[in-house]
Protein backbone atom coordinates (compact mmCIF):
# COMPACT_ATOMS: atom_id res chain seq x y z
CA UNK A 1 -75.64 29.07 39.70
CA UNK A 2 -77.81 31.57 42.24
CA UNK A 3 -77.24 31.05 45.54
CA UNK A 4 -79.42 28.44 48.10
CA UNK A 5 -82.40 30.96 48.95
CA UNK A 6 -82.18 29.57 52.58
CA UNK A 7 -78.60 29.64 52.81
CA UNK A 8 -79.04 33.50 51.76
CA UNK A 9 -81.84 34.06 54.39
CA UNK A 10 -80.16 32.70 56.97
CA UNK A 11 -77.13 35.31 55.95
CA UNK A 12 -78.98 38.14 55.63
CA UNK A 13 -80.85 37.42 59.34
CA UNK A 14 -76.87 37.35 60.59
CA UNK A 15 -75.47 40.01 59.13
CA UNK A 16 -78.38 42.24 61.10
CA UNK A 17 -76.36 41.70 64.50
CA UNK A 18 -78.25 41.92 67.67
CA UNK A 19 -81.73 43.34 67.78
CA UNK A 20 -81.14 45.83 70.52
CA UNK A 21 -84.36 48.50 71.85
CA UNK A 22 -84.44 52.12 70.78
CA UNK A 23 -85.46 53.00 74.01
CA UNK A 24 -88.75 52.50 75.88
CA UNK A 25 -91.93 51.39 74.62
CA UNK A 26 -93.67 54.45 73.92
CA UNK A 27 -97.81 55.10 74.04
CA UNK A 28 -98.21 51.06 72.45
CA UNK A 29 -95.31 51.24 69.95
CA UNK A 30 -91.58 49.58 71.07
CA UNK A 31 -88.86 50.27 68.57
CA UNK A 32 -85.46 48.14 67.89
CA UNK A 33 -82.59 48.41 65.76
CA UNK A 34 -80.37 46.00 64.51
CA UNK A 35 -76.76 46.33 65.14
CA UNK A 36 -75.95 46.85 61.49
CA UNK A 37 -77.82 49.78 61.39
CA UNK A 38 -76.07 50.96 64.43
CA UNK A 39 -72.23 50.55 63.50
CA UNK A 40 -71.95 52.84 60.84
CA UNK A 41 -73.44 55.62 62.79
CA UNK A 42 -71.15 55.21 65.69
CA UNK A 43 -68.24 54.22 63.65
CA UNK A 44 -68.57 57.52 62.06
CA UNK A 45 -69.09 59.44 65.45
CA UNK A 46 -66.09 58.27 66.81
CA UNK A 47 -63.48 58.08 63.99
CA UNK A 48 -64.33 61.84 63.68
CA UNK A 49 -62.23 62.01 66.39
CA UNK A 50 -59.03 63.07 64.71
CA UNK A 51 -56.24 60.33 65.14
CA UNK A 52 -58.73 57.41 65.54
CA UNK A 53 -59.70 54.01 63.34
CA UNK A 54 -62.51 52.02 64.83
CA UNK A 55 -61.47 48.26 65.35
CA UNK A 56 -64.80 47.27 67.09
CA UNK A 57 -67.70 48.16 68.08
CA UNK A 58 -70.29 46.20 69.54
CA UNK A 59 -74.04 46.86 71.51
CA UNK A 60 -74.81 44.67 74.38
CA UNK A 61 -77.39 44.71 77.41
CA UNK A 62 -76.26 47.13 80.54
CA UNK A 63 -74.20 44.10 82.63
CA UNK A 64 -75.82 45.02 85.44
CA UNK A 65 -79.22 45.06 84.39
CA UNK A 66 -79.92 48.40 85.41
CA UNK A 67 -83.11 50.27 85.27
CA UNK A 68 -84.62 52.76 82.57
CA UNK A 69 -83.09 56.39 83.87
CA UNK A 70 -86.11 57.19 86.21
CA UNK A 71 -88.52 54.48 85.34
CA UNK A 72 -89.43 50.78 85.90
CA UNK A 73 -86.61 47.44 85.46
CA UNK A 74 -85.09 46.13 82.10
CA UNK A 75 -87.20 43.90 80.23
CA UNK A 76 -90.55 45.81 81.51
CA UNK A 77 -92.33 48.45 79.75
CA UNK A 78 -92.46 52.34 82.00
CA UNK A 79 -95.14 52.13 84.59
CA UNK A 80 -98.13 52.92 82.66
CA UNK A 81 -96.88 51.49 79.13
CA UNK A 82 -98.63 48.62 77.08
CA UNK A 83 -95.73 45.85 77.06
CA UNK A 84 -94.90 45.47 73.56
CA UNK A 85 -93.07 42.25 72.48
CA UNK A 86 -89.59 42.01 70.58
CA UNK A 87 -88.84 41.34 67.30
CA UNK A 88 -87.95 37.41 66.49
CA UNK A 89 -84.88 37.24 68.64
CA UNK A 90 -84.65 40.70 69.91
CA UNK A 91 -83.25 41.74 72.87
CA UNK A 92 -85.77 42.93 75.47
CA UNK A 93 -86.29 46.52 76.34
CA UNK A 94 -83.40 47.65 79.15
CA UNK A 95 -80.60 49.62 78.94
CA UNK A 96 -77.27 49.17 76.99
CA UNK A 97 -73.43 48.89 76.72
CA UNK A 98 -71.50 50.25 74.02
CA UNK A 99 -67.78 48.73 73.68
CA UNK A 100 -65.66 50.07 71.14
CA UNK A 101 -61.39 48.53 70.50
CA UNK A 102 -59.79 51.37 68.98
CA UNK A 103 -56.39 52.23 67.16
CA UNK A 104 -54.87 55.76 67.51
CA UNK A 105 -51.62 57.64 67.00
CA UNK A 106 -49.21 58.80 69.66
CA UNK A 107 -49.87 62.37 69.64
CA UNK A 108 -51.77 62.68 72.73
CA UNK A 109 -52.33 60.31 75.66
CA UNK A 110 -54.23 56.93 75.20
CA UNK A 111 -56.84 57.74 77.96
CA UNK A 112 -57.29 61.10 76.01
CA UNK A 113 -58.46 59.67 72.91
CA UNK A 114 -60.70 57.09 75.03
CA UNK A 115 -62.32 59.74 76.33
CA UNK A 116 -63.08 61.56 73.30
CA UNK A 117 -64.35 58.17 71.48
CA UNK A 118 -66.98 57.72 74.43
CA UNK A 119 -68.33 61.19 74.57
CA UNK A 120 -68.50 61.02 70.63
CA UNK A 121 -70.15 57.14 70.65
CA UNK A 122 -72.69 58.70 73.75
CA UNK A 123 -73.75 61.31 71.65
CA UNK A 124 -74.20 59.74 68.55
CA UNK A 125 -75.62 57.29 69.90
CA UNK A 126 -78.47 59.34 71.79
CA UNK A 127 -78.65 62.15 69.37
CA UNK A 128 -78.72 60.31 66.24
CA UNK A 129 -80.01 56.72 66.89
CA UNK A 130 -81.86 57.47 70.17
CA UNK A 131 -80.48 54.28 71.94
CA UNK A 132 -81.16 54.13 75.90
CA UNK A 133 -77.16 53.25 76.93
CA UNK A 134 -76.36 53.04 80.34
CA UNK A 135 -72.21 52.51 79.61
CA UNK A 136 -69.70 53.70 77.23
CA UNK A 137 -66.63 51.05 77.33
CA UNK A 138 -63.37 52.42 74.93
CA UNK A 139 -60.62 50.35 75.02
CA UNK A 140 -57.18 51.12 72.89
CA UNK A 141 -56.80 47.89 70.84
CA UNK A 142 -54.27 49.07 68.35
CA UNK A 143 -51.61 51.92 67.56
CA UNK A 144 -51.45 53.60 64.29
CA UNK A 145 -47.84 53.72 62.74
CA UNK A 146 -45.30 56.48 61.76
CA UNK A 147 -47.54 58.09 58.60
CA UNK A 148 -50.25 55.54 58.40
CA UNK A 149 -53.43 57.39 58.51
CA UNK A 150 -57.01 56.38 59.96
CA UNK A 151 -59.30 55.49 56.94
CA UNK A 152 -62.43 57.77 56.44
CA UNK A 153 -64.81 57.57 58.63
CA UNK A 154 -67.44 54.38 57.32
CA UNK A 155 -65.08 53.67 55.15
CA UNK A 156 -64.25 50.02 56.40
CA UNK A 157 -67.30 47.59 56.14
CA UNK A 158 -68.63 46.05 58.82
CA UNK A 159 -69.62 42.10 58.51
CA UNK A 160 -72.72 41.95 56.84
CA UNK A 161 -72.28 45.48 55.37
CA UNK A 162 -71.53 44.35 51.86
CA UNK A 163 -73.21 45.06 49.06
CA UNK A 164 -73.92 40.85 48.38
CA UNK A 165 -76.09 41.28 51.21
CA UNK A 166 -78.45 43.69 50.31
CA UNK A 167 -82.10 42.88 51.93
CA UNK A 168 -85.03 41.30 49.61
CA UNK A 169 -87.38 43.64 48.07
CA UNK A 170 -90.74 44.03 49.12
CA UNK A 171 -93.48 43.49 46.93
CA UNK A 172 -96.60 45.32 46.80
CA UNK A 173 -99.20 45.25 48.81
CA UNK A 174 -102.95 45.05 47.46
CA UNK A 175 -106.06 46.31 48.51
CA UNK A 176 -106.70 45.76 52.46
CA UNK A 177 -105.74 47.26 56.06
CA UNK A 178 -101.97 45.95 55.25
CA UNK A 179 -102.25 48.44 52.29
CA UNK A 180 -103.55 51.28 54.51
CA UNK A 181 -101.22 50.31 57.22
CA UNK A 182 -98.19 50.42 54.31
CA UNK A 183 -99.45 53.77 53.13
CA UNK A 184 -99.62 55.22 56.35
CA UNK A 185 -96.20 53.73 57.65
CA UNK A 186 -94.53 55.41 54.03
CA UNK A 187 -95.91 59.09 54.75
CA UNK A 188 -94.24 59.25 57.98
CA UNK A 189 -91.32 61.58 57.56
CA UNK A 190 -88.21 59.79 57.80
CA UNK A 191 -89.65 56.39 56.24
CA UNK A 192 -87.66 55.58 53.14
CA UNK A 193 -88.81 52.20 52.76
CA UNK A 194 -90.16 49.15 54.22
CA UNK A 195 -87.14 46.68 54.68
CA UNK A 196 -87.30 42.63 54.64
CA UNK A 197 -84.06 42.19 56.53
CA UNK A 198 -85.55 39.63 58.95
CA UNK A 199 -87.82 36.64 58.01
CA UNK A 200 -88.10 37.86 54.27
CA UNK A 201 -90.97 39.78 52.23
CA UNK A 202 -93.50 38.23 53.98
CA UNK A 203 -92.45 39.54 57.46
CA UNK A 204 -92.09 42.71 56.23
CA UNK A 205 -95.23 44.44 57.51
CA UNK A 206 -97.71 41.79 59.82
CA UNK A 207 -101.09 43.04 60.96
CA UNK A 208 -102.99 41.47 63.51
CA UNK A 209 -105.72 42.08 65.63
CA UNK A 210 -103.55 42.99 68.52
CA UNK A 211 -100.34 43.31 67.12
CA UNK A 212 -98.30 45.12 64.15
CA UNK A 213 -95.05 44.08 63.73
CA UNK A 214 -93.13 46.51 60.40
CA UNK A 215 -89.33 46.57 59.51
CA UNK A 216 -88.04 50.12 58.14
CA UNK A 217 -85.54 51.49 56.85
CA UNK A 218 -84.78 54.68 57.67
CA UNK A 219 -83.24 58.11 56.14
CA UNK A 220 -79.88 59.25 57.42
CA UNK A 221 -81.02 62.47 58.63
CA UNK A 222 -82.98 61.21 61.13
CA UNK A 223 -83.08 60.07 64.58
CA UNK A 224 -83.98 56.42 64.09
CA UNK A 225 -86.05 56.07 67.64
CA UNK A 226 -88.03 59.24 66.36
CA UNK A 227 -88.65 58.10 62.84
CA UNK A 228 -89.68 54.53 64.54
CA UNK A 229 -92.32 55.61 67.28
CA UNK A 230 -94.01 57.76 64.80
CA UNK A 231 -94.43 55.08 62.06
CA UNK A 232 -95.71 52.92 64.92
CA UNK A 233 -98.08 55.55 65.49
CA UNK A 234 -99.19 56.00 62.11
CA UNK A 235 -99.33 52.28 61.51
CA UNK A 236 -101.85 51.95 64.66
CA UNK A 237 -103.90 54.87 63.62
CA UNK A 238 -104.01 53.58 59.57
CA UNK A 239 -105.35 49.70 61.52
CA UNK A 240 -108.63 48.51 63.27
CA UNK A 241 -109.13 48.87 66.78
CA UNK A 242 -105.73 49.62 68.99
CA UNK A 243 -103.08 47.16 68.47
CA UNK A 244 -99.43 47.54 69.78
CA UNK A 245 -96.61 47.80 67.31
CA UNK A 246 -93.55 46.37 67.03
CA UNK A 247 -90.98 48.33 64.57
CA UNK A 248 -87.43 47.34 63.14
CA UNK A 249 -84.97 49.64 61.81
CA UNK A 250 -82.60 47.38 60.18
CA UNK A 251 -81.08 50.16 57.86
CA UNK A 252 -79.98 53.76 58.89
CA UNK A 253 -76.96 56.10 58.79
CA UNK A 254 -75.51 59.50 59.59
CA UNK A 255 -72.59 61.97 60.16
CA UNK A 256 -72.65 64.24 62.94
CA UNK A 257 -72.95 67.80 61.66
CA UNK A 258 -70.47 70.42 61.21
């Protein structure tokens, strides 16, 4: 017997984690990502560290509720921005907190490999994702025995990661400015599809008069913040008039190179 379609919406919305902003809202486009998409990137990141396994990792907003680096307060768009709202239940633009638990051999100092892990999870997480974070928290959670050996880096699933929870497909879309907008979003370099992670097919792509709101997922080569403002851009260029967008990564991942 197939599975209650609610029960299975209702796990896929879950497994997506918080809905944390890829920065600030840029030129009438705000990007988010959802945590899922996140972990693996800075799971990888920081288990390249030799001697480490990732226990936790988890994105929450700056405790302190600091400011964009140079610009206006959390939950407000730059001074001279177009506020663009959240997806359903995302957090609002402001800067972040990475925590990570860790387990790590004995060859070197704890605070050593702390240190390491936060300068690999800051990087990653500016370089490849493009997240705005304002702390990097490492904490050693765990030591690995005599001869037992980190596992590869990804290689342990985070919740919501398996393969029963793949997102719905999206159908088609016929003739109209959702088709354009589609079209337009699926050129953009970076794009490799349009996801229904949150809310299901039909909140894949929305286009109103003021307001697009698209869910992407995106290639693992690319810096999901990048790949996000300039689908947003293409999306508001492809529509009528000037709306804001609103765009989702709920899928990404990469290595760092070398």
């Amino acid at each position: 017997m197939g599975a209650d379609p609610l029960s299975a919406a209702v796990r896929r919305q879950l497994s997506l984690g918080r809905l944390v902003p890829l920065g600030p809202p840029e030129g009438g486009v705000g990007a988010w990502l959802a945590e899922r998409a996140a972990r693996p990137v800075l799971r990888s990141a920081a288990e390249d560290v030799p001697g480490v396994a990732v226990e936790r990792i988890d994105i929450t907003p700056a405790a302190d509720g600091g400011a964009w680096p140079g610009e206006g307060p959390p939950g407000e768009a730059p001074p001279g921005e177009l506020a663009v709202p959240p997806p359903p239940s995302g957090l609002p633009p402001g800067p972040l907190r990475i925590g990570a638990g860790i387990a790590t051999g004995l060859d070197r100092p704890l605070p050593e490999y702390a240190d390491e892990v936060r300068a690999a999870l800051a990087w990653a997480a500016d370089e490849r994702l493009g997240l705005a974070v304002a702390f990097v928290d490492c904490e050693v959670t765990g030591l690995l025995g005599d001869g037992e050996r980190p596992p590869p880096a990804g290689g342990v699933a985070e919740a919501g990661e398996a393969a029963g929870d793949a997102d719905e497909p999206v159908p088609a879309l016929g003739a109209g400015p959702a088709a354009d907008v589609a079209v337009a979003i699926l050129s953009v370099p970076g794009v490799r599809a349009l996801s229904a992670a949150l809310g299901g097919p039909a909140s894949a792509l929305t286009v109103d008069e003021d307001l697009i709101r698209c869910q992407l997922v995106v290639a693992p080569d690319r810096r999901a913040r990048d790949v996000a403002l300039a689908a947003g851009r293409a999306a508001a260029e492809a529509a009528p008039g000037a709306p804001r967008v609103s765009v989702l990564v709920t899928r990404t991942g990469a290595r760092r190179p070398g």
